[in-house]
C-alpha atoms as a PDB file:
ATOM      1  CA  UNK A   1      88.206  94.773  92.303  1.00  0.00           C
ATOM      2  CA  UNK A   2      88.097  98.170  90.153  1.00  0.00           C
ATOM      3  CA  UNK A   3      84.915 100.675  90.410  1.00  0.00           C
ATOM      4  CA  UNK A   4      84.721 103.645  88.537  1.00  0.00           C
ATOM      5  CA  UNK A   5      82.026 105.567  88.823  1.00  0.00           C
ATOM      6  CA  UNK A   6      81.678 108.908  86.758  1.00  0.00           C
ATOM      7  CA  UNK A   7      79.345 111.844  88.569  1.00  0.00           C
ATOM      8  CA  UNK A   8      80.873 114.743  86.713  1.00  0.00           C
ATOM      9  CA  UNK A   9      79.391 116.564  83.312  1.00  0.00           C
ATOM     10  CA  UNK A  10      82.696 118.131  82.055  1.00  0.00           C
ATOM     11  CA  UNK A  11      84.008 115.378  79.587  1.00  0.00           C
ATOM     12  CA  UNK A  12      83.102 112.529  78.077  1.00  0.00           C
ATOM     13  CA  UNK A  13      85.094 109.650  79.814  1.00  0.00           C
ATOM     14  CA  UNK A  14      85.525 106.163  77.950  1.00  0.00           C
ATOM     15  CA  UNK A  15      85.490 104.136  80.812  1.00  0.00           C
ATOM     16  CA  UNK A  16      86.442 100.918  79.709  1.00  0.00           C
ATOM     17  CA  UNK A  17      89.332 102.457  78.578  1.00  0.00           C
ATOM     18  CA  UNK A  18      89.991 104.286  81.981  1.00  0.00           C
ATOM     19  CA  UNK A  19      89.243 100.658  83.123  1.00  0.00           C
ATOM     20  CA  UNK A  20      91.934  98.839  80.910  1.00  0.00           C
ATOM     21  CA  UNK A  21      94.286 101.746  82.157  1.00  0.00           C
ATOM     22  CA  UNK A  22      93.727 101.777  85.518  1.00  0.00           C
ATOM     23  CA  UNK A  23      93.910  97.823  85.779  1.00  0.00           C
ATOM     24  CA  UNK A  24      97.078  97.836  83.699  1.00  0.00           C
ATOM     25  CA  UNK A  25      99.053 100.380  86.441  1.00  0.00           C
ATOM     26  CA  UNK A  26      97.744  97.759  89.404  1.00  0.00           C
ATOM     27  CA  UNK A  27      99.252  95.057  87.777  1.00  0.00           C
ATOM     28  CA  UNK A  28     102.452  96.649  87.174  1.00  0.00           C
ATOM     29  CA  UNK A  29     102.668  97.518  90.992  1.00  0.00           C
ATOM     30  CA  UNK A  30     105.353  94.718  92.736  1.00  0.00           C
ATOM     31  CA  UNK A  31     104.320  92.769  95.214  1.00  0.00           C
ATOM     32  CA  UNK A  32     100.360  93.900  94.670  1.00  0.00           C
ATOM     33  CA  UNK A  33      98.153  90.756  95.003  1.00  0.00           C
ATOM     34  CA  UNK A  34      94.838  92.313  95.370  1.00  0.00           C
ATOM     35  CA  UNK A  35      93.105  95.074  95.209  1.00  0.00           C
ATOM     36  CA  UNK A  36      89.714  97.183  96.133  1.00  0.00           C
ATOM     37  CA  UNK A  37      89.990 100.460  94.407  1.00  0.00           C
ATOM     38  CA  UNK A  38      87.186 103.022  93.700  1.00  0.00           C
ATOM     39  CA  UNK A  39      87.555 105.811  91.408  1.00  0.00           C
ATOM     40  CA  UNK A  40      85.120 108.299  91.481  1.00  0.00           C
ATOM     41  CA  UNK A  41      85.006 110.958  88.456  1.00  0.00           C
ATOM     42  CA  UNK A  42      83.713 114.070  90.041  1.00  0.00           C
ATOM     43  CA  UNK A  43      83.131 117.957  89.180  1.00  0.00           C
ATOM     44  CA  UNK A  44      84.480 120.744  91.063  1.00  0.00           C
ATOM     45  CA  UNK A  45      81.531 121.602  92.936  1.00  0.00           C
ATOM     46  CA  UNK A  46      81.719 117.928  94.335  1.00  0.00           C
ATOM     47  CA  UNK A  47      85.168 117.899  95.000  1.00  0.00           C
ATOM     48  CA  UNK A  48      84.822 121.149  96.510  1.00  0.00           C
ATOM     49  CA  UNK A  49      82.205 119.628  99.052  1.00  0.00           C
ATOM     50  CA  UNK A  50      84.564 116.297  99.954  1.00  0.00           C
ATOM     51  CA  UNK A  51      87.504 118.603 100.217  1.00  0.00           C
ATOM     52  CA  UNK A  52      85.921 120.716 102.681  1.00  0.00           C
ATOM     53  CA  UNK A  53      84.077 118.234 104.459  1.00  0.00           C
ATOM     54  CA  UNK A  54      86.618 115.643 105.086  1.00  0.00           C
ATOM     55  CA  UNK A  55      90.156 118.043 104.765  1.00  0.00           C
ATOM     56  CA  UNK A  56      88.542 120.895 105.907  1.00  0.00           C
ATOM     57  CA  UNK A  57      89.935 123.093 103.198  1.00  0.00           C
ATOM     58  CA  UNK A  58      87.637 124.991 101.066  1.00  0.00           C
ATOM     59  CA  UNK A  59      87.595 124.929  96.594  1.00  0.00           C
ATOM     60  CA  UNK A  60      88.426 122.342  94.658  1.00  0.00           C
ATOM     61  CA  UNK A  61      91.430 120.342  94.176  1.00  0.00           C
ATOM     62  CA  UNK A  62      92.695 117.439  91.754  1.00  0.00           C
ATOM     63  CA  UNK A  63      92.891 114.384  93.642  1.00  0.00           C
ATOM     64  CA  UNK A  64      92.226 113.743  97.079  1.00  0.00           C
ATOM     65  CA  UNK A  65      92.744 109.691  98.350  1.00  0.00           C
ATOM     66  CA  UNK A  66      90.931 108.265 100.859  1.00  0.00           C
ATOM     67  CA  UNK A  67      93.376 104.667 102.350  1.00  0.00           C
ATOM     68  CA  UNK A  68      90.507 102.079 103.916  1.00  0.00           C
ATOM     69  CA  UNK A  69      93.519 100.215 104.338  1.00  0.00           C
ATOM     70  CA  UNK A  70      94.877  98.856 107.973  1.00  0.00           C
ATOM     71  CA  UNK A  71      97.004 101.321 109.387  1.00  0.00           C
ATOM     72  CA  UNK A  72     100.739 101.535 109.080  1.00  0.00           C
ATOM     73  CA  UNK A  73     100.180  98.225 106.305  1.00  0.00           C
ATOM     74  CA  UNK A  74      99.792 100.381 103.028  1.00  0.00           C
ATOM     75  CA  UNK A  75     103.559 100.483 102.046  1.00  0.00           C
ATOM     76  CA  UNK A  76     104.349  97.187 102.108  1.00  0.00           C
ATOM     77  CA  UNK A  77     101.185  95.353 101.735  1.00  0.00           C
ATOM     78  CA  UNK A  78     100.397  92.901  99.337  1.00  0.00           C
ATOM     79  CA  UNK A  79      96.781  94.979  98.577  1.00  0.00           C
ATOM     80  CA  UNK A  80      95.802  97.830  98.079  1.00  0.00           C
ATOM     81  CA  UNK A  81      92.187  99.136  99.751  1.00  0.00           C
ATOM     82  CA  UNK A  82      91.333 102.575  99.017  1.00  0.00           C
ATOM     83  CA  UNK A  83      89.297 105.452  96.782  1.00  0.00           C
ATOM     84  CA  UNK A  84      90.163 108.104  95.008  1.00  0.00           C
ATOM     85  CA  UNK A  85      88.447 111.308  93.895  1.00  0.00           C
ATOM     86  CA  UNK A  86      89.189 112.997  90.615  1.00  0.00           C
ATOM     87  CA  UNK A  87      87.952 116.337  89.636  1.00  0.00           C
ATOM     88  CA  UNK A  88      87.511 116.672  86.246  1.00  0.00           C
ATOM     89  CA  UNK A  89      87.127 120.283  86.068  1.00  0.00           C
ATOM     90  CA  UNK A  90      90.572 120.511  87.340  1.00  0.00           C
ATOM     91  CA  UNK A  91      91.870 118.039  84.878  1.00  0.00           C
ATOM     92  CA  UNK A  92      90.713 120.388  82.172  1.00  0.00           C
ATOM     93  CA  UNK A  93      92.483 123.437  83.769  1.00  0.00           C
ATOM     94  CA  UNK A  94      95.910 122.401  84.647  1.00  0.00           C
ATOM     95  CA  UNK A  95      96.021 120.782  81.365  1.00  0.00           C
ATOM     96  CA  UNK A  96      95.438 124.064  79.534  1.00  0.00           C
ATOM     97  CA  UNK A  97      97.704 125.239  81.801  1.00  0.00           C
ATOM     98  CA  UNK A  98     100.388 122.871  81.781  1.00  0.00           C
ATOM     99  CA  UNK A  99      99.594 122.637  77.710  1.00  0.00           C
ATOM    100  CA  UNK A 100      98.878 118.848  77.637  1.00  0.00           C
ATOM    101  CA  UNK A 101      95.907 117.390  77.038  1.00  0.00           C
ATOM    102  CA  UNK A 102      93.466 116.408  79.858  1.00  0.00           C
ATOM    103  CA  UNK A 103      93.539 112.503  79.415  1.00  0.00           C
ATOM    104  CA  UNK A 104      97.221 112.758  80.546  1.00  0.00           C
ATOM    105  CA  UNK A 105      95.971 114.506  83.358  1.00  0.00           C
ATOM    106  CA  UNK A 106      93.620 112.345  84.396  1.00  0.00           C
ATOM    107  CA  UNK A 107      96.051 109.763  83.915  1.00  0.00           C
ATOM    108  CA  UNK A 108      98.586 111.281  86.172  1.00  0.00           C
ATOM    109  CA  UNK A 109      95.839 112.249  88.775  1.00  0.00           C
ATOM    110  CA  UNK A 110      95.079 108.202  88.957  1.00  0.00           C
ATOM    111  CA  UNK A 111      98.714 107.526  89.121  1.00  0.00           C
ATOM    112  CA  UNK A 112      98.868 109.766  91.608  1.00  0.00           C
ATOM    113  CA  UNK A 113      96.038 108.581  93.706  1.00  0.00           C
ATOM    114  CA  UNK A 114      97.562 105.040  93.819  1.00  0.00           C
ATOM    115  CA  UNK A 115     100.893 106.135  94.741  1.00  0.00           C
ATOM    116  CA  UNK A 116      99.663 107.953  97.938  1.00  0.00           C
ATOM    117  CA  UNK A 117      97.873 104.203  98.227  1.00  0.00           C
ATOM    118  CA  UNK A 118     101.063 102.514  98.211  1.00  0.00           C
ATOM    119  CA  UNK A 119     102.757 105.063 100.814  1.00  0.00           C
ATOM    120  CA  UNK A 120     104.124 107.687  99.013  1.00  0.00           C
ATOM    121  CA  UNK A 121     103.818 111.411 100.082  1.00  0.00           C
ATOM    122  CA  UNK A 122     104.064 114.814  99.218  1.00  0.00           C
ATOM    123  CA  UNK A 123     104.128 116.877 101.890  1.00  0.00           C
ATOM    124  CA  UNK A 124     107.871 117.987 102.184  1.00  0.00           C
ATOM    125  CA  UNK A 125     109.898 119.208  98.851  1.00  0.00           C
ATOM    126  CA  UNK A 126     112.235 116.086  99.224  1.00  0.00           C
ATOM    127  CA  UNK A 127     109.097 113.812  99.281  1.00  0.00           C
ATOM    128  CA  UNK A 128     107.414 115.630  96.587  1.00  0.00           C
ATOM    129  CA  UNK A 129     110.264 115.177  94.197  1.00  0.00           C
ATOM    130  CA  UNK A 130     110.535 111.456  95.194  1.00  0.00           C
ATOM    131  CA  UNK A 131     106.879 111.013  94.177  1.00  0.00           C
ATOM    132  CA  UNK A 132     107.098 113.051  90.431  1.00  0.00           C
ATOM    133  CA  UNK A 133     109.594 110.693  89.369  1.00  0.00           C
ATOM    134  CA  UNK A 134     107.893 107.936  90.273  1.00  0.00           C
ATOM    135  CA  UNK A 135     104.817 109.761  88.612  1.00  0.00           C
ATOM    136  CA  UNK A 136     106.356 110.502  85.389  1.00  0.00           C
ATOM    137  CA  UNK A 137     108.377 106.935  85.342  1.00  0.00           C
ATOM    138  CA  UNK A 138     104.622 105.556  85.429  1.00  0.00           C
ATOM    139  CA  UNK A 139     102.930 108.083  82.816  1.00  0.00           C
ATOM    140  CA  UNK A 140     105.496 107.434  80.593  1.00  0.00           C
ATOM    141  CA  UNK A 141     105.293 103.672  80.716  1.00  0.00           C
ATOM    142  CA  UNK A 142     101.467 104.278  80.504  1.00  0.00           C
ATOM    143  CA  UNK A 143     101.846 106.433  77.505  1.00  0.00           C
ATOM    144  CA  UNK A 144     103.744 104.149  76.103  1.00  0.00           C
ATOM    145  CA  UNK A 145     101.314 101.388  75.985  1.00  0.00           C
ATOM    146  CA  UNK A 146      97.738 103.219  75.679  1.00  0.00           C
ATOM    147  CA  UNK A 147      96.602 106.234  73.487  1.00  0.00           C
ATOM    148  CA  UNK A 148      95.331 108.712  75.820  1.00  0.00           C
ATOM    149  CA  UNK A 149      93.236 110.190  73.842  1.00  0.00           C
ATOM    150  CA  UNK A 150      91.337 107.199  73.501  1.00  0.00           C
ATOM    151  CA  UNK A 151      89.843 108.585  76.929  1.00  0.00           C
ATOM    152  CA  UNK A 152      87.749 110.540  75.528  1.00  0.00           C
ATOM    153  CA  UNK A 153      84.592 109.200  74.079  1.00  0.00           C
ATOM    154  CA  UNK A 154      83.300 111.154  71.242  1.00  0.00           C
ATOM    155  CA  UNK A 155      80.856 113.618  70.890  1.00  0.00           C
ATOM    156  CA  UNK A 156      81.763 115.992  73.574  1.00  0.00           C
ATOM    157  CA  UNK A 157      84.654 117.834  73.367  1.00  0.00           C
ATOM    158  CA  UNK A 158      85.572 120.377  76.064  1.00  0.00           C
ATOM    159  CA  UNK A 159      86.420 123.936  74.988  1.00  0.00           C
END
């Protein structure tokens, strides 16, 4: 099961298409026979209130994943049982930033979310390299199969 739910203001999501994506990258995922995944579109006043309130660290951030899973079974589990928050906002910034466009980072930010899902980490540099390959092996295979920009549903178009 795959819930998306969109709170924030700052684009204009497509979410079937964010569906279609999202279900696409599960399926992909050996060994994953079932899911529960919720992914919650949020702005950065939002985020800024789960990050704080659950992290206890204060602003915004990207991504934050929440595992609902059993403990120590998330890395080799045959499902997958989680949420994960997406800010929007930040989407927007770090792709002016980065100078892509904010679909790809929305895409990497559920990528992202899933991986931490399945085990992965990023706390140490060794770790964190480990997971941006296996980031950018998935973006690219994502890319290669959906148009991004097809994220977007017209009409609003940030600036």
């Amino acid at each position: 099961m795959l819930v998306i739910g969109n709170r924030q203001r700052t684009v204009a999501i497509e979410t079937p298409q964010l569906r279609r994506l999202a279900r696409s990258l599960l399926e992909e995922i050996p060994g994953l026979e079932n899911y529960e995944l919720g992914l919650h579109l949020v702005g950065a006043v939002e985020m800024a209130r789960i990050n704080q309130q659950f992290l206890n660290h204060s602003g915004s951030t990207d991504v934050i994943t929440f595992d609902h899973s059993e403990p120590d079974v998330h890395a080799t589990a045959s499902s997958l049982h989680g949420e994960i928050f997406i800010c929007l906002d930040d989407a927007l910034a770090h792709a002016r930033r980065f100078g892509t466009i904010w679909q790809s980072e929305l895409t990497r930010y559920v990528i992202h979310g899933i991986l931490h899902l399945r085990g992965y980490d990023d706390l140490s540099p060794e770790l964190r390299r480990k997971m941006k390959r296996e980031e950018n092996r998935l973006l690219k295979g994502l890319t290669d199969r959906f148009d991004l920009s097809k994220l977007a549903r017209s009409g609003k178009v940030p600036s």
